[in-house]
PDB file of N, CA and C in Angstrom:
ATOM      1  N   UNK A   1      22.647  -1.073-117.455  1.00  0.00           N
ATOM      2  CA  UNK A   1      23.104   0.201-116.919  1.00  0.00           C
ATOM      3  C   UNK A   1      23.567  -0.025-115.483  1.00  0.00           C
ATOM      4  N   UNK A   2      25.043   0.458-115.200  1.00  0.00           N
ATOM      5  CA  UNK A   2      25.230   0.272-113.686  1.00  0.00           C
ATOM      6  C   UNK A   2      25.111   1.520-112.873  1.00  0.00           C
ATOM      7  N   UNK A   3      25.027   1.090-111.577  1.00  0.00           N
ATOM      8  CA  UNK A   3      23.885   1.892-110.813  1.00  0.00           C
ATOM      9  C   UNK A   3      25.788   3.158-110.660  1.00  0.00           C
ATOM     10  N   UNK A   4      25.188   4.131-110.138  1.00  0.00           N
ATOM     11  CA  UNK A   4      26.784   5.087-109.473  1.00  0.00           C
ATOM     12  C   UNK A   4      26.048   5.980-108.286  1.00  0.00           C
ATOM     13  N   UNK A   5      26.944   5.320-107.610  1.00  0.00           N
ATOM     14  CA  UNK A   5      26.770   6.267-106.094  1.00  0.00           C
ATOM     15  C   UNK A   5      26.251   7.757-106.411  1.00  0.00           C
ATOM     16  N   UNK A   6      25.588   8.027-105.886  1.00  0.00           N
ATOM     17  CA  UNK A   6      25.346   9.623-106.120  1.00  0.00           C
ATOM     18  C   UNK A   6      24.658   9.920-104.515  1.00  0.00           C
ATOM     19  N   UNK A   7      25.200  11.161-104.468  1.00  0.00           N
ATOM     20  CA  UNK A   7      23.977  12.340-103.262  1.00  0.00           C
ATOM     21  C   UNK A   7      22.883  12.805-103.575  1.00  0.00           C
ATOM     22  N   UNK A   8      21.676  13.146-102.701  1.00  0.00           N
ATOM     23  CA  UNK A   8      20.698  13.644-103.027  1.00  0.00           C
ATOM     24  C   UNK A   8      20.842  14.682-101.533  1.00  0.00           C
ATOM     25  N   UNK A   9      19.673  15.580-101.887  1.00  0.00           N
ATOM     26  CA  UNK A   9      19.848  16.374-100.726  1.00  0.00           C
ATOM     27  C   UNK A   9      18.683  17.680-100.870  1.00  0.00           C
ATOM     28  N   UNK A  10      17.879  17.777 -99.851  1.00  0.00           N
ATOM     29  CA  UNK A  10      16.555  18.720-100.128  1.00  0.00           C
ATOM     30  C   UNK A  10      16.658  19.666 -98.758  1.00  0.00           C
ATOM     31  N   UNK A  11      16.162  21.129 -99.159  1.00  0.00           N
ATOM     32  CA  UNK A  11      15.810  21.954 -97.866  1.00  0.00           C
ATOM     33  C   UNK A  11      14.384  22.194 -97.914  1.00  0.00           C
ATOM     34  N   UNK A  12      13.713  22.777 -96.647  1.00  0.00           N
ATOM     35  CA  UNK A  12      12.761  23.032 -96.922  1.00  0.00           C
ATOM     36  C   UNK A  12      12.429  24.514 -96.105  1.00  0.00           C
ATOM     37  N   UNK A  13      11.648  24.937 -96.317  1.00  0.00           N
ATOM     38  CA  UNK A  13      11.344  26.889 -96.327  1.00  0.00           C
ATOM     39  C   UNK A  13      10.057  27.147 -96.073  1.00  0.00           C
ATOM     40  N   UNK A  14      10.002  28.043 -95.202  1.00  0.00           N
ATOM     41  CA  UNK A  14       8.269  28.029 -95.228  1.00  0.00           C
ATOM     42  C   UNK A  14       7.597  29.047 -96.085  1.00  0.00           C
ATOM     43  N   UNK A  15       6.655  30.051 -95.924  1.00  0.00           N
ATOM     44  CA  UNK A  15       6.578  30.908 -97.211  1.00  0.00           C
ATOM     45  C   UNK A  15       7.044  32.171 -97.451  1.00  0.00           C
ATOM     46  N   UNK A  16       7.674  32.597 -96.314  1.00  0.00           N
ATOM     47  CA  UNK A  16       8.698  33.752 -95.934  1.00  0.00           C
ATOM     48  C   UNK A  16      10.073  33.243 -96.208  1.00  0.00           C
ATOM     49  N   UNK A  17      10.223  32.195 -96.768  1.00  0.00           N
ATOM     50  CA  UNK A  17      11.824  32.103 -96.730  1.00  0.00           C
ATOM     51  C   UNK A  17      12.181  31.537 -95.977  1.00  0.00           C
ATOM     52  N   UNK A  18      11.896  31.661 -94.736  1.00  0.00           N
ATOM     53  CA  UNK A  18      12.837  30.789 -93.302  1.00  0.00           C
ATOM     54  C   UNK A  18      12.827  29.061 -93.281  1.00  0.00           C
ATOM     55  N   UNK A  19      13.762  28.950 -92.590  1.00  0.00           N
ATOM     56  CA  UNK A  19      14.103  27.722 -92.933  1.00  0.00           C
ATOM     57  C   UNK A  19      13.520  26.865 -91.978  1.00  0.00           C
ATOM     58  N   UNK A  20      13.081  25.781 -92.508  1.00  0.00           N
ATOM     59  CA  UNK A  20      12.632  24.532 -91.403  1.00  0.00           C
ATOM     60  C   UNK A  20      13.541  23.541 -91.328  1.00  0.00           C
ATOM     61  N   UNK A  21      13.817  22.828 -92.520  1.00  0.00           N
ATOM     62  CA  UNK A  21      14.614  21.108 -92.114  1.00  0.00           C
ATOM     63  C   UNK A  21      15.658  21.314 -93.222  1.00  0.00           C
ATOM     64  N   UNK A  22      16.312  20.037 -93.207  1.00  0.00           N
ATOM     65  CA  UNK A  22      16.941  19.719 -94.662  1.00  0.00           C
ATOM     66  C   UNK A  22      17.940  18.493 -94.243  1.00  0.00           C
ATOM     67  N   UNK A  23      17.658  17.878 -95.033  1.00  0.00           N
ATOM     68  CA  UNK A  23      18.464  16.338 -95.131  1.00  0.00           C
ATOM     69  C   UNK A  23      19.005  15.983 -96.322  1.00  0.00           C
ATOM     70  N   UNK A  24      20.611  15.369 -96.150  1.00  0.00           N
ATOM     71  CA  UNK A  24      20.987  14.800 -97.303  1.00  0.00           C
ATOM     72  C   UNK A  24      21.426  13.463 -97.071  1.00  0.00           C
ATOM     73  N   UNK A  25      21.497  12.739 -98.532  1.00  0.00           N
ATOM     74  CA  UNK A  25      21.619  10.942 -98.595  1.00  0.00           C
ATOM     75  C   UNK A  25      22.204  10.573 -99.252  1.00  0.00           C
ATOM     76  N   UNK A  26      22.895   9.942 -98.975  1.00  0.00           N
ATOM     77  CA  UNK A  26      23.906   8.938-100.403  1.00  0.00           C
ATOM     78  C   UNK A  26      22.873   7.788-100.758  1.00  0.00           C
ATOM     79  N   UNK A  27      22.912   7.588-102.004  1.00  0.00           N
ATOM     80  CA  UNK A  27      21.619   6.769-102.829  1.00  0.00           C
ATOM     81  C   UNK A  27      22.810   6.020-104.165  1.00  0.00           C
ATOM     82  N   UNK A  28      22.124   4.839-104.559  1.00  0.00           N
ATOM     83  CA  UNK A  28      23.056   4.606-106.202  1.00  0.00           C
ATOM     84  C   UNK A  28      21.526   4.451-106.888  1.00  0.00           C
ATOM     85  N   UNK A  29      22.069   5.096-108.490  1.00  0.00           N
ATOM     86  CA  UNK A  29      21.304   5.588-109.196  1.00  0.00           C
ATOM     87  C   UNK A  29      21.494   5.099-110.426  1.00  0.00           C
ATOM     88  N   UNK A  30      20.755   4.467-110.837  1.00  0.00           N
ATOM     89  CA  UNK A  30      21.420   4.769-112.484  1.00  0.00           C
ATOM     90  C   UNK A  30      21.223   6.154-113.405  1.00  0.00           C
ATOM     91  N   UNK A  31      20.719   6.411-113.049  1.00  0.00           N
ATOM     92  CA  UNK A  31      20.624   8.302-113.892  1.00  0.00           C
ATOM     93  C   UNK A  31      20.787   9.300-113.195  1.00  0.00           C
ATOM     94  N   UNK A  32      21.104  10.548-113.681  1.00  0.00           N
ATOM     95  CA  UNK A  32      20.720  11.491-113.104  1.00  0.00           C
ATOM     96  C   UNK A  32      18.950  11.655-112.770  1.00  0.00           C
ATOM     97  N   UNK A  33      18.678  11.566-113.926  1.00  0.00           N
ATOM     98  CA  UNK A  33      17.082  11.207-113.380  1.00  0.00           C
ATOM     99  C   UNK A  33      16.132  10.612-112.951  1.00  0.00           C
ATOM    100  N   UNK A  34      17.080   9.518-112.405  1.00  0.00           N
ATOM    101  CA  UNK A  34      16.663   8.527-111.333  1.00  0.00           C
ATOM    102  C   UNK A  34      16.622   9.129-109.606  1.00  0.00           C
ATOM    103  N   UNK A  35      17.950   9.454-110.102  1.00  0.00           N
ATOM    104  CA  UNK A  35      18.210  10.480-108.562  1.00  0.00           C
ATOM    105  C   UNK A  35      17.344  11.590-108.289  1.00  0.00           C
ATOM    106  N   UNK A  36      17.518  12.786-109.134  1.00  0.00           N
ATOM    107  CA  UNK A  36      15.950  13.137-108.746  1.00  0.00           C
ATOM    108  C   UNK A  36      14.825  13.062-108.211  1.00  0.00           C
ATOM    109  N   UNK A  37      14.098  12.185-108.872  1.00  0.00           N
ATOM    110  CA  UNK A  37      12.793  11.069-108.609  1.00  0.00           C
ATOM    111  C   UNK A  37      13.663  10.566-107.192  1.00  0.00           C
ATOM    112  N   UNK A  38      14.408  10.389-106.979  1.00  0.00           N
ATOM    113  CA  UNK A  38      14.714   9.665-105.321  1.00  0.00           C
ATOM    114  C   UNK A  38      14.376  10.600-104.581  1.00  0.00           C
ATOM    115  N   UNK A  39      15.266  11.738-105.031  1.00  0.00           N
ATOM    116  CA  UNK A  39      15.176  13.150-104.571  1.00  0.00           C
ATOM    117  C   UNK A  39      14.225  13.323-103.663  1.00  0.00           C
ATOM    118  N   UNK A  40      12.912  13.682-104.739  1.00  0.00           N
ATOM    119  CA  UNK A  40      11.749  14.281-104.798  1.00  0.00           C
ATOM    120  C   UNK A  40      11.218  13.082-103.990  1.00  0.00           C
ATOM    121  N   UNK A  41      11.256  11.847-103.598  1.00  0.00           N
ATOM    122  CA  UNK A  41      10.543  10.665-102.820  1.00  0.00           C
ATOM    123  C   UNK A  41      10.903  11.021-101.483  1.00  0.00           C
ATOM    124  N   UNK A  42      12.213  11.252-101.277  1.00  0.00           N
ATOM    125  CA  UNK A  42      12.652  11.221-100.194  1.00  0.00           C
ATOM    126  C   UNK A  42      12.167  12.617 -99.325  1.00  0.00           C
ATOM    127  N   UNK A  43      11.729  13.903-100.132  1.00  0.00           N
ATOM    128  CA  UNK A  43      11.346  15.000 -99.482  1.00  0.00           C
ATOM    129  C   UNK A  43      10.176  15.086 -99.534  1.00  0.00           C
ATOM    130  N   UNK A  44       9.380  14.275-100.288  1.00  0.00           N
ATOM    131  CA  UNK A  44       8.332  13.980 -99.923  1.00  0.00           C
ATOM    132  C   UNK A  44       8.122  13.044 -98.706  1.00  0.00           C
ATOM    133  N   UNK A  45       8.431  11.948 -98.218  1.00  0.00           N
ATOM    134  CA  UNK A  45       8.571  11.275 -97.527  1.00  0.00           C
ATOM    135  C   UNK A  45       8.535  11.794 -95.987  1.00  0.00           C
ATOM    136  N   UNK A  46       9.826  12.960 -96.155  1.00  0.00           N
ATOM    137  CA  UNK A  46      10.241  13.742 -95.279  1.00  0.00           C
ATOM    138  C   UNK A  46       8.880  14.597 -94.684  1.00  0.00           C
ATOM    139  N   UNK A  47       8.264  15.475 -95.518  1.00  0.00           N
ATOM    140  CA  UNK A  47       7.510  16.447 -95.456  1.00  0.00           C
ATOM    141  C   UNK A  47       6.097  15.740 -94.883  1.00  0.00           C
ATOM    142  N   UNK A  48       6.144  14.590 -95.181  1.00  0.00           N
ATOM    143  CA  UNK A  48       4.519  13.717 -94.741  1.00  0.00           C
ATOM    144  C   UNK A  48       4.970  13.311 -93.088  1.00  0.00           C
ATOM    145  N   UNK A  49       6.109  12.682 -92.815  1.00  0.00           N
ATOM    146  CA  UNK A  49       6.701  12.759 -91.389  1.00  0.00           C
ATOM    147  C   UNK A  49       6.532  13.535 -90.519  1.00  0.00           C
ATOM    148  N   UNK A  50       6.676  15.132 -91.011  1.00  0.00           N
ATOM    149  CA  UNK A  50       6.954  16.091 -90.241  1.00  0.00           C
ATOM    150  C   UNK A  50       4.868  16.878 -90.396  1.00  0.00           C
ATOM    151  N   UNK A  51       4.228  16.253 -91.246  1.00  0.00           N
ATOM    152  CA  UNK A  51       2.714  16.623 -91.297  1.00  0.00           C
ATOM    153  C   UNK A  51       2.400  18.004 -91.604  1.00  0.00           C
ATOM    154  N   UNK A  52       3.476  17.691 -92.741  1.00  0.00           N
ATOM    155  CA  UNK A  52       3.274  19.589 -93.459  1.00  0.00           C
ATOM    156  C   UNK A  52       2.469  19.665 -94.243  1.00  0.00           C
ATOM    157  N   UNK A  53       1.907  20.583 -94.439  1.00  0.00           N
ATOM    158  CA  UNK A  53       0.540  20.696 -95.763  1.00  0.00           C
ATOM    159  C   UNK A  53       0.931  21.814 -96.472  1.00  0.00           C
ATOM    160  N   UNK A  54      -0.183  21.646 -97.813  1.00  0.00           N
ATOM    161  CA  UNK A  54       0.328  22.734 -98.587  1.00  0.00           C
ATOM    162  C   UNK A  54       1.816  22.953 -99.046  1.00  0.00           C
ATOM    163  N   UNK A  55       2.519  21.825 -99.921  1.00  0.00           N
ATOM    164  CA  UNK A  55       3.630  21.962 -99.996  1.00  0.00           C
ATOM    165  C   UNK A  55       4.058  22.239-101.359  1.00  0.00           C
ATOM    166  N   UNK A  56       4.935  22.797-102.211  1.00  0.00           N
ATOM    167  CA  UNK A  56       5.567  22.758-103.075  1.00  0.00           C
ATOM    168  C   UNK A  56       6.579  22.269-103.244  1.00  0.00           C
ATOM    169  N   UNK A  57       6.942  21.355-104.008  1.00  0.00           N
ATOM    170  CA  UNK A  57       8.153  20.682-104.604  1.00  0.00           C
ATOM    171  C   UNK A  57       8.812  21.617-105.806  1.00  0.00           C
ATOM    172  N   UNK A  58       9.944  21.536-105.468  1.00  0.00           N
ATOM    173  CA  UNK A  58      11.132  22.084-106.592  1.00  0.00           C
ATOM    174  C   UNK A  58      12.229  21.548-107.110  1.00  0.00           C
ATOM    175  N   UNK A  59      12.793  21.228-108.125  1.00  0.00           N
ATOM    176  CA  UNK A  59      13.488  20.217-108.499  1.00  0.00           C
ATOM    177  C   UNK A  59      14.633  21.645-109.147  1.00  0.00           C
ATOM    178  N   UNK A  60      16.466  21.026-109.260  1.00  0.00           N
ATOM    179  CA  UNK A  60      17.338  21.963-109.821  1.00  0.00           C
ATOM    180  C   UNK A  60      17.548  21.551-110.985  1.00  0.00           C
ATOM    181  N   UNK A  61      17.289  20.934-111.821  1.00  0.00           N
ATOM    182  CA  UNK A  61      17.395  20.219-112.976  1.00  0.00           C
ATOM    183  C   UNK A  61      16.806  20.497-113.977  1.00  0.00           C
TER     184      UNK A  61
END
């Protein structure tokens, strides 16, 4: 399987709605559901950086 460039890209919200961060990345993937799983690494990643607790993850897929 060859890998294809793809974007990933996450916001994040606190529990009112308002907005805190959001970052996007060019990544190569072999799946769509590889990318995802990058997705979800990378805003996780993000969210442990910034020493947020209590978080929910959401995926559009």
């Amino acid at each position: 399987m060859s890998d294809k460039h793809m974007g990933i890209g996450f916001l994040c919200c606190n529990h009112a709605g308002g907005f805190i961060g959001a970052r996007s990345i060019s990544c190569h993937a072999g799946s769509a559901e590889e990318c995802e799983g990058l997705a979800l690494l990378e805003a996780m990643k993000w969210a442990i950086s910034k020493d947020l607790k209590d978080v929910i993850f959401e995926g559009d897929s």
